[in-house]
PDB file of N, CA and C in Angstrom:
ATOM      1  N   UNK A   1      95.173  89.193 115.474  1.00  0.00           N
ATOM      2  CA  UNK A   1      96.110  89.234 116.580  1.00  0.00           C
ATOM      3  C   UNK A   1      97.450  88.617 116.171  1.00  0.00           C
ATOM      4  N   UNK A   2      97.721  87.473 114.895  1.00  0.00           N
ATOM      5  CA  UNK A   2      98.945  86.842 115.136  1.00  0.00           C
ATOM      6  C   UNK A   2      99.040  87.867 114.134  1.00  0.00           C
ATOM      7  N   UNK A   3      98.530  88.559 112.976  1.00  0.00           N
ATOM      8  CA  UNK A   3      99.442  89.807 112.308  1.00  0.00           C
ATOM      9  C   UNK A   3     100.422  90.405 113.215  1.00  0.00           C
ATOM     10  N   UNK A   4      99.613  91.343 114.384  1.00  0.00           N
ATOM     11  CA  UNK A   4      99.842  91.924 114.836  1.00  0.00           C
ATOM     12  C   UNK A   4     101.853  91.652 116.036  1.00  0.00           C
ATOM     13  N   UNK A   5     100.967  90.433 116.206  1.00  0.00           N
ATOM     14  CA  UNK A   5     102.406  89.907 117.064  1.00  0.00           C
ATOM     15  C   UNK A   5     103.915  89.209 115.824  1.00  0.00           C
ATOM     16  N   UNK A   6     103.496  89.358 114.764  1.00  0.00           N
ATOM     17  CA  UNK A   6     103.849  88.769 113.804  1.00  0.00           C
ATOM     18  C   UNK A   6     105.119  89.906 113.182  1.00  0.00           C
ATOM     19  N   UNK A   7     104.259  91.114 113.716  1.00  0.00           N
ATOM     20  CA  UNK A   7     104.620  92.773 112.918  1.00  0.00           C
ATOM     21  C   UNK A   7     105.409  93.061 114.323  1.00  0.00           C
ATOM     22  N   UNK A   8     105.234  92.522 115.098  1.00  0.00           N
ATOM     23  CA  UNK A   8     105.924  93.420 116.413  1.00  0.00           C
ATOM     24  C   UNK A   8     107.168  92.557 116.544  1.00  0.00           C
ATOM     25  N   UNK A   9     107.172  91.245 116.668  1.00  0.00           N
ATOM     26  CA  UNK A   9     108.236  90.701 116.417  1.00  0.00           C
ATOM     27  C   UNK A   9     109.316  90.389 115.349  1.00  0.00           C
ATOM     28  N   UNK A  10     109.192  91.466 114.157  1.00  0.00           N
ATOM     29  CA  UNK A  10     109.670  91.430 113.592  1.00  0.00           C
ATOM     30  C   UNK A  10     109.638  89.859 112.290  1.00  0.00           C
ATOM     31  N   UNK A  11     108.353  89.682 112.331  1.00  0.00           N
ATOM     32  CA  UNK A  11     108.737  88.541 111.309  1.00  0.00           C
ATOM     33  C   UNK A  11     107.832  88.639 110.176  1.00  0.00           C
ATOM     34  N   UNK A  12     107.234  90.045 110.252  1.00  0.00           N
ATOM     35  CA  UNK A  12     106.323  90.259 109.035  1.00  0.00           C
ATOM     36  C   UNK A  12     106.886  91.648 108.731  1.00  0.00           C
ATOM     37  N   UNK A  13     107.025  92.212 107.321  1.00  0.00           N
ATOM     38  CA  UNK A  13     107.347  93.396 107.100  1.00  0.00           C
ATOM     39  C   UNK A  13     106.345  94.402 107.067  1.00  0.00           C
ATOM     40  N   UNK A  14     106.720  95.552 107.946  1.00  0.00           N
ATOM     41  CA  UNK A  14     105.851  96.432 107.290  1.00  0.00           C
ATOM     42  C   UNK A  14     106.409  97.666 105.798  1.00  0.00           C
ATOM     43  N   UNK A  15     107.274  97.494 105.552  1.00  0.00           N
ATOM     44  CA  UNK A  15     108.426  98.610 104.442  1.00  0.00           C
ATOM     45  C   UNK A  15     107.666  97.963 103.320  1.00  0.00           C
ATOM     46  N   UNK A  16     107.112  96.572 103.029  1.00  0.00           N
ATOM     47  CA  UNK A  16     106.465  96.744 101.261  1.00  0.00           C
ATOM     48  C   UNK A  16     104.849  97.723 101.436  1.00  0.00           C
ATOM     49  N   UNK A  17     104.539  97.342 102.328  1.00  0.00           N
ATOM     50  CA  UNK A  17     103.211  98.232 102.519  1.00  0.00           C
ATOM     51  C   UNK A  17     103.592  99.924 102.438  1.00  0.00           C
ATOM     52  N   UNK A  18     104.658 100.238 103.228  1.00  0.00           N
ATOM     53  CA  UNK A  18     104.488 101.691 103.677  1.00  0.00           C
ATOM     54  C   UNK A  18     105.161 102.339 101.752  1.00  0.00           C
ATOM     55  N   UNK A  19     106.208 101.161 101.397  1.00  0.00           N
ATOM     56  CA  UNK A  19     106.685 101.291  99.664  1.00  0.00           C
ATOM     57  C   UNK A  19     105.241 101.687  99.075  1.00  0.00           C
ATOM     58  N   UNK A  20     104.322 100.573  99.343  1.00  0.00           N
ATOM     59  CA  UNK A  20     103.082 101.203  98.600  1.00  0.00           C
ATOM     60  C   UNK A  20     102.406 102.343  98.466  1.00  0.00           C
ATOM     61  N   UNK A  21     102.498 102.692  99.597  1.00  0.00           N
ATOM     62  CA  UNK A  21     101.482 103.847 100.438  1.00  0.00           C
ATOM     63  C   UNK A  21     102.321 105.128  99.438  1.00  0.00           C
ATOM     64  N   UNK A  22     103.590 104.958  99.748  1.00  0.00           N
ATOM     65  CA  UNK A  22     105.201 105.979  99.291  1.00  0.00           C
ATOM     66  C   UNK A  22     104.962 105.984  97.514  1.00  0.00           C
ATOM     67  N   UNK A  23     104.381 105.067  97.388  1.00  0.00           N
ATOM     68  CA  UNK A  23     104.540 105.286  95.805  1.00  0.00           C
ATOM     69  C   UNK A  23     103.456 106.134  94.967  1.00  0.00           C
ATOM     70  N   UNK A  24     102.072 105.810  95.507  1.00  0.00           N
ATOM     71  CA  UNK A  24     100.747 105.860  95.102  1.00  0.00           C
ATOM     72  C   UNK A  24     100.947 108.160  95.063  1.00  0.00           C
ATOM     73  N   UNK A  25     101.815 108.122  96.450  1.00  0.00           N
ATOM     74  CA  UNK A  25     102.097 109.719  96.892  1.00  0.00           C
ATOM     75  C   UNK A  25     102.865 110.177  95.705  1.00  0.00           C
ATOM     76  N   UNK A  26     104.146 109.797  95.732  1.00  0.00           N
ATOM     77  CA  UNK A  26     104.660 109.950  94.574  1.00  0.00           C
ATOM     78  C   UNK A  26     104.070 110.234  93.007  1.00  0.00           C
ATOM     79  N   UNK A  27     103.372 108.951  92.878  1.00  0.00           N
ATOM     80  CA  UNK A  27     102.654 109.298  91.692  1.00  0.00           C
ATOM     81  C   UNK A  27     101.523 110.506  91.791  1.00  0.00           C
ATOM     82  N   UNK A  28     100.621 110.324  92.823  1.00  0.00           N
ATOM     83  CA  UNK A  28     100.155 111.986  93.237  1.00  0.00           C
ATOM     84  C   UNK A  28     100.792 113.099  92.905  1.00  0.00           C
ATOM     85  N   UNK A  29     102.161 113.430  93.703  1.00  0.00           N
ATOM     86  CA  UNK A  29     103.217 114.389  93.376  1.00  0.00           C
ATOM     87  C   UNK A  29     103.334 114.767  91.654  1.00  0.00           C
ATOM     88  N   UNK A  30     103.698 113.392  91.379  1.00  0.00           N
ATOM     89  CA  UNK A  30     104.072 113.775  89.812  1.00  0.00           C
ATOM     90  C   UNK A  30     102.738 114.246  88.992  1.00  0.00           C
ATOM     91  N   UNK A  31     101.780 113.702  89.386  1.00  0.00           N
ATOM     92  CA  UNK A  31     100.539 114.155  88.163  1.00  0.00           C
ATOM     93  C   UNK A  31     100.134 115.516  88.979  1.00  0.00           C
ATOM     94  N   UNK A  32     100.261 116.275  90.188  1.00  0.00           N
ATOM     95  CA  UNK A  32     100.566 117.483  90.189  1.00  0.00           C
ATOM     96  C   UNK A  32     101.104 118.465  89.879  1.00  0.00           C
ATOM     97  N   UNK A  33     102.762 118.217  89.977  1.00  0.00           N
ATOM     98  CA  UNK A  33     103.213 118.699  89.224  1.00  0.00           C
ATOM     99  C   UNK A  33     103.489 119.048  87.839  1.00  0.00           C
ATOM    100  N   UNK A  34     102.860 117.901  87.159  1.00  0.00           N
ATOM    101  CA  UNK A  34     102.618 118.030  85.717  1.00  0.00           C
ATOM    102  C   UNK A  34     101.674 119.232  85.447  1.00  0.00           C
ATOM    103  N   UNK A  35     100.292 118.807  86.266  1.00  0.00           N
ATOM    104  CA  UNK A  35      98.966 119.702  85.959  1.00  0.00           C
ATOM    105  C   UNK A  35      99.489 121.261  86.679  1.00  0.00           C
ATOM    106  N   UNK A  36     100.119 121.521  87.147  1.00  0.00           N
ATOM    107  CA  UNK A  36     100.783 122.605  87.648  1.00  0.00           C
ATOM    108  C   UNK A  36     101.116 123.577  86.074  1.00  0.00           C
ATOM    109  N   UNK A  37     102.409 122.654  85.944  1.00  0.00           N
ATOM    110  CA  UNK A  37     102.800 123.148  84.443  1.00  0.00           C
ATOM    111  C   UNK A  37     101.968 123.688  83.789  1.00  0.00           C
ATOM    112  N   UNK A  38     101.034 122.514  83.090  1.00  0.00           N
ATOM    113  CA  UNK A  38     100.050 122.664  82.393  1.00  0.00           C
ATOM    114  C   UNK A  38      99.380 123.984  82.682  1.00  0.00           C
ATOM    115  N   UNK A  39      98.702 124.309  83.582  1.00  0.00           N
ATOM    116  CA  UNK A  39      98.138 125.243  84.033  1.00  0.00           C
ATOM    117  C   UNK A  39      98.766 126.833  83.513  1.00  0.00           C
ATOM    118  N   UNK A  40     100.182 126.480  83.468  1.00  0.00           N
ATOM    119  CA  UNK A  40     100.914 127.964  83.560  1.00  0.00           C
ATOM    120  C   UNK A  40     101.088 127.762  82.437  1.00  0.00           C
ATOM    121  N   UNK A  41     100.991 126.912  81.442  1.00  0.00           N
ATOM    122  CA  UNK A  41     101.301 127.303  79.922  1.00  0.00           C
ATOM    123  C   UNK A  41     102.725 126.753  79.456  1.00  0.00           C
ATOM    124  N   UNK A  42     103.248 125.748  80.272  1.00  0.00           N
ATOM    125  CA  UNK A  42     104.927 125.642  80.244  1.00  0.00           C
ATOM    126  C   UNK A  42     104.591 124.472  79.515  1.00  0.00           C
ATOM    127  N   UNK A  43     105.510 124.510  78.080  1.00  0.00           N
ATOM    128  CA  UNK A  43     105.777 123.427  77.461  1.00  0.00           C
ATOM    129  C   UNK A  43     105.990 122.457  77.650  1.00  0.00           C
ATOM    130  N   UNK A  44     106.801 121.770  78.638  1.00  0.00           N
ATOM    131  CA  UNK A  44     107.311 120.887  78.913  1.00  0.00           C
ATOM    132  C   UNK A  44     106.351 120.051  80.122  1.00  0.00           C
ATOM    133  N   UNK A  45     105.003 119.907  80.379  1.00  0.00           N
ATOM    134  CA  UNK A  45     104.365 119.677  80.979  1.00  0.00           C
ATOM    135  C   UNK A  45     104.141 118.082  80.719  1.00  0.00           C
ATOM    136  N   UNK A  46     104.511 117.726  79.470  1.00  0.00           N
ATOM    137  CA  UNK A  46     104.076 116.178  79.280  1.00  0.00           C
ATOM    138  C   UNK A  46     105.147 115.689  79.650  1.00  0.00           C
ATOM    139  N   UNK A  47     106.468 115.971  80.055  1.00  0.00           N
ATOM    140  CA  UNK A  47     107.321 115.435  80.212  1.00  0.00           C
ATOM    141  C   UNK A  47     107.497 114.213  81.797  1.00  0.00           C
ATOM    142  N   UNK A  48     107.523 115.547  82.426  1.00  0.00           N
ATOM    143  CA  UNK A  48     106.443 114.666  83.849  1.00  0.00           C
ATOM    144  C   UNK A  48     106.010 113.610  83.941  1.00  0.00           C
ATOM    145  N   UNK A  49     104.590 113.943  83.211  1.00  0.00           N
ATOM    146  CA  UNK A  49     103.183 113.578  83.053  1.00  0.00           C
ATOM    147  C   UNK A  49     104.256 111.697  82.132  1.00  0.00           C
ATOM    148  N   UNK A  50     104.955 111.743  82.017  1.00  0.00           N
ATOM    149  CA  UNK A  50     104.993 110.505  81.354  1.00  0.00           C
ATOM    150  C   UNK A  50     106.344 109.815  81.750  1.00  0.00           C
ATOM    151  N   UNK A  51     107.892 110.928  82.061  1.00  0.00           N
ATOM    152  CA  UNK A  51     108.859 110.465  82.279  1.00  0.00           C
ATOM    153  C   UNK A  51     109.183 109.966  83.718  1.00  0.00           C
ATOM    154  N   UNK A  52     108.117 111.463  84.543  1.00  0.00           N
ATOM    155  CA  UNK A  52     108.216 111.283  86.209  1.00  0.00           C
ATOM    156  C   UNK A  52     107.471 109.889  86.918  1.00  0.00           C
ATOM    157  N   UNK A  53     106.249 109.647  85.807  1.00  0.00           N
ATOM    158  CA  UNK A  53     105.709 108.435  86.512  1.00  0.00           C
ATOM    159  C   UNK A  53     106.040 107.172  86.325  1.00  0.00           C
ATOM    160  N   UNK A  54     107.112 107.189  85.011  1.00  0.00           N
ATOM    161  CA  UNK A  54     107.723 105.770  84.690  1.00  0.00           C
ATOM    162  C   UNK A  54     109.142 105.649  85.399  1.00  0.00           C
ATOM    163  N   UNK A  55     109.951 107.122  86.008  1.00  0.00           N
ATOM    164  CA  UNK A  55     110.558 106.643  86.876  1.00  0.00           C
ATOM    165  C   UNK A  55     110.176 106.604  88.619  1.00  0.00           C
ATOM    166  N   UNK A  56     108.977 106.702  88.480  1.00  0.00           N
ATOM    167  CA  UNK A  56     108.900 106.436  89.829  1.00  0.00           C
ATOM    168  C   UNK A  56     108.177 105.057  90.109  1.00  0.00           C
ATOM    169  N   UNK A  57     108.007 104.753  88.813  1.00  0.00           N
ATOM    170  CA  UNK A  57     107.457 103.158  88.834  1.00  0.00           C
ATOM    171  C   UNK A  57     108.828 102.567  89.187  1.00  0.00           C
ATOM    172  N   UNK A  58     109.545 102.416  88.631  1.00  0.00           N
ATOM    173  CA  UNK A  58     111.168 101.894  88.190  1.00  0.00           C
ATOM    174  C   UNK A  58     111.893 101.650  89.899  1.00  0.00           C
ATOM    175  N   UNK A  59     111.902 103.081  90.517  1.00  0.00           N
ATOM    176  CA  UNK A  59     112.393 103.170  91.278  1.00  0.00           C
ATOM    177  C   UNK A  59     111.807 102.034  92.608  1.00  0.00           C
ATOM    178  N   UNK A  60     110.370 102.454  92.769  1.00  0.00           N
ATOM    179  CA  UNK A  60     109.711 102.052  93.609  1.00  0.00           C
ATOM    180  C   UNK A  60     109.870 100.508  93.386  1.00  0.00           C
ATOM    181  N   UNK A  61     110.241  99.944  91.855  1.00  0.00           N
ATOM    182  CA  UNK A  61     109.844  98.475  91.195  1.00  0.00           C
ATOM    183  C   UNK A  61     111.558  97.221  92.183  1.00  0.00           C
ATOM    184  N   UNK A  62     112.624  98.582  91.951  1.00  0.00           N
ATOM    185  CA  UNK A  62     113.849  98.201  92.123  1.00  0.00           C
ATOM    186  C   UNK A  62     113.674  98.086  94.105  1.00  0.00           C
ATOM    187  N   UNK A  63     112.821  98.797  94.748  1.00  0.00           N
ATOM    188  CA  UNK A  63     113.344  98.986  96.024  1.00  0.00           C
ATOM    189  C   UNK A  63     112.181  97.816  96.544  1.00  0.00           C
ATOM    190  N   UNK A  64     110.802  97.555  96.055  1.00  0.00           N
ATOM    191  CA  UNK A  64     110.196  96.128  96.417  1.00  0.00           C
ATOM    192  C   UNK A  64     110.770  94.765  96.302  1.00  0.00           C
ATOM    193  N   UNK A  65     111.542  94.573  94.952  1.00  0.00           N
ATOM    194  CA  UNK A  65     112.363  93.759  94.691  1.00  0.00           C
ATOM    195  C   UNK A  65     113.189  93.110  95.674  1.00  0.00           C
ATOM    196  N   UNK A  66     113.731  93.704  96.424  1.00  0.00           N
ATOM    197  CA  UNK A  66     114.579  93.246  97.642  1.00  0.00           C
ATOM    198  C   UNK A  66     113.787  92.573  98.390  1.00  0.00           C
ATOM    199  N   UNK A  67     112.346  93.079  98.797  1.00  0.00           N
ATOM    200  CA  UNK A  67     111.644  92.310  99.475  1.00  0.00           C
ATOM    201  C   UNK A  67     111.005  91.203  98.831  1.00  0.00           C
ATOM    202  N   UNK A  68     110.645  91.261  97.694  1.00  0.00           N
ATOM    203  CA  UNK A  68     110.189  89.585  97.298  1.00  0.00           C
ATOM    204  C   UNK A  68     111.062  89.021  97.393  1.00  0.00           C
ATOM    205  N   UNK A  69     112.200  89.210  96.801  1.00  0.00           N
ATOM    206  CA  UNK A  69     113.343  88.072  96.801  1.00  0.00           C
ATOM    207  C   UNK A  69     113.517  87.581  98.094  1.00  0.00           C
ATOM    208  N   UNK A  70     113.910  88.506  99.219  1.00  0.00           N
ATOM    209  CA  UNK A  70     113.572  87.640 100.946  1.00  0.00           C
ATOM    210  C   UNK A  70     112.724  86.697 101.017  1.00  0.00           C
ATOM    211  N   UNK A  71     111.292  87.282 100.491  1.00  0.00           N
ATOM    212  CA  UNK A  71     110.173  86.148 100.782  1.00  0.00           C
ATOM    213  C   UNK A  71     110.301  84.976 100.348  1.00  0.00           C
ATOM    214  N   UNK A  72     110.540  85.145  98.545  1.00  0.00           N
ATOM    215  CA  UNK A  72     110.661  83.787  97.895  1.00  0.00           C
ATOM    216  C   UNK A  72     112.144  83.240  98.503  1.00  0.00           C
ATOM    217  N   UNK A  73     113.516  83.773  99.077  1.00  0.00           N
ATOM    218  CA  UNK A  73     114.122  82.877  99.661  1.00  0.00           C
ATOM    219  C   UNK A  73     113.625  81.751 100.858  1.00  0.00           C
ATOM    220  N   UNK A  74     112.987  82.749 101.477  1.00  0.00           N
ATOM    221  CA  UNK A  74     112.343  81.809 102.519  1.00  0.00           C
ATOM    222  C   UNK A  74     110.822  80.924 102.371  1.00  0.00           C
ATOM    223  N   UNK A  75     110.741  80.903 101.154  1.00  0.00           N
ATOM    224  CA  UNK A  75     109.703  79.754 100.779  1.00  0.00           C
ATOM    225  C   UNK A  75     110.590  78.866 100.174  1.00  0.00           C
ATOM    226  N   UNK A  76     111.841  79.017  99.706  1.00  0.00           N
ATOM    227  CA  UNK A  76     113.021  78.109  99.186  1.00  0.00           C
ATOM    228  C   UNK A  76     113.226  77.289 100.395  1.00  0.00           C
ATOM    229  N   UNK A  77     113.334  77.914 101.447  1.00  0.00           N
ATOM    230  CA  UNK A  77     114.294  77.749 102.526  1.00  0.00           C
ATOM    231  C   UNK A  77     113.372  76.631 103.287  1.00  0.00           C
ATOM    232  N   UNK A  78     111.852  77.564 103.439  1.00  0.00           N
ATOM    233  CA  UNK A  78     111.129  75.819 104.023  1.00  0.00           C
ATOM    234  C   UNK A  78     110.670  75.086 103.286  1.00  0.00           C
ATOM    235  N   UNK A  79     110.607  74.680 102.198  1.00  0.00           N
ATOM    236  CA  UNK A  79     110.432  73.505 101.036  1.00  0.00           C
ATOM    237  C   UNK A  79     111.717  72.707 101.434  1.00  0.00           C
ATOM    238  N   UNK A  80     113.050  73.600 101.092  1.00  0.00           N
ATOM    239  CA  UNK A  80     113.667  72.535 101.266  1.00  0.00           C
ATOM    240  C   UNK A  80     114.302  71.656 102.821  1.00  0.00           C
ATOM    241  N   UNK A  81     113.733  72.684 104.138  1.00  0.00           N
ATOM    242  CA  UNK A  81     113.598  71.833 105.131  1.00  0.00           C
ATOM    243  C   UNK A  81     112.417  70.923 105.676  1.00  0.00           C
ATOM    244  N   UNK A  82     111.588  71.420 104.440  1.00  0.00           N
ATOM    245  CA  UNK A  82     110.469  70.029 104.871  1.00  0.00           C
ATOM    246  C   UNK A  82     110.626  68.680 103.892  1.00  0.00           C
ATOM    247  N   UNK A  83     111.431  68.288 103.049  1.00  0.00           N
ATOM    248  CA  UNK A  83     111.897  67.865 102.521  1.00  0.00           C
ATOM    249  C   UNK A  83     112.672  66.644 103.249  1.00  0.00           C
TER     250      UNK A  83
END
């Protein structure tokens, strides 16, 4: 229940979770589309298979980032008001 009121009032995020959910798809996407290729005989099938999933690590790595850094500010923030 305090998740819940926690998530409604805005003091818990839900965007690193749904990032997760968004990424796992992504990487789905890409190892489809790779095996797609593959399937039809198109050369360039490993390319995907290795370039698409390291930038969608990257991407996904750069857009969580914002959110740890919030968090760990605000474990800065009450250390140093309990202090």
């Amino acid at each position: 229940m305090k998740t819940l009121i926690e998530t409604l009032t805005f003091r818990r995020m839900i965007s690193p979770m749904l990032l997760q959910i968004l990424f796992w798809g992504a990487i789905g996407g890409t190892l489809y589309g790779s095996a797609i290729l593959y399937s039809r005989g198109h050369w360039a099938w490993p390319f995907p298979l290795i370039f698409g999933t390291l930038t969608v690590r990257v991407i996904f790595e750069t857009a969580i980032l914002a959110f740890r850094t919030y968090d760990r500010l605000g474990e800065i923030r009450d250390q140093l008001s309990g202090s």
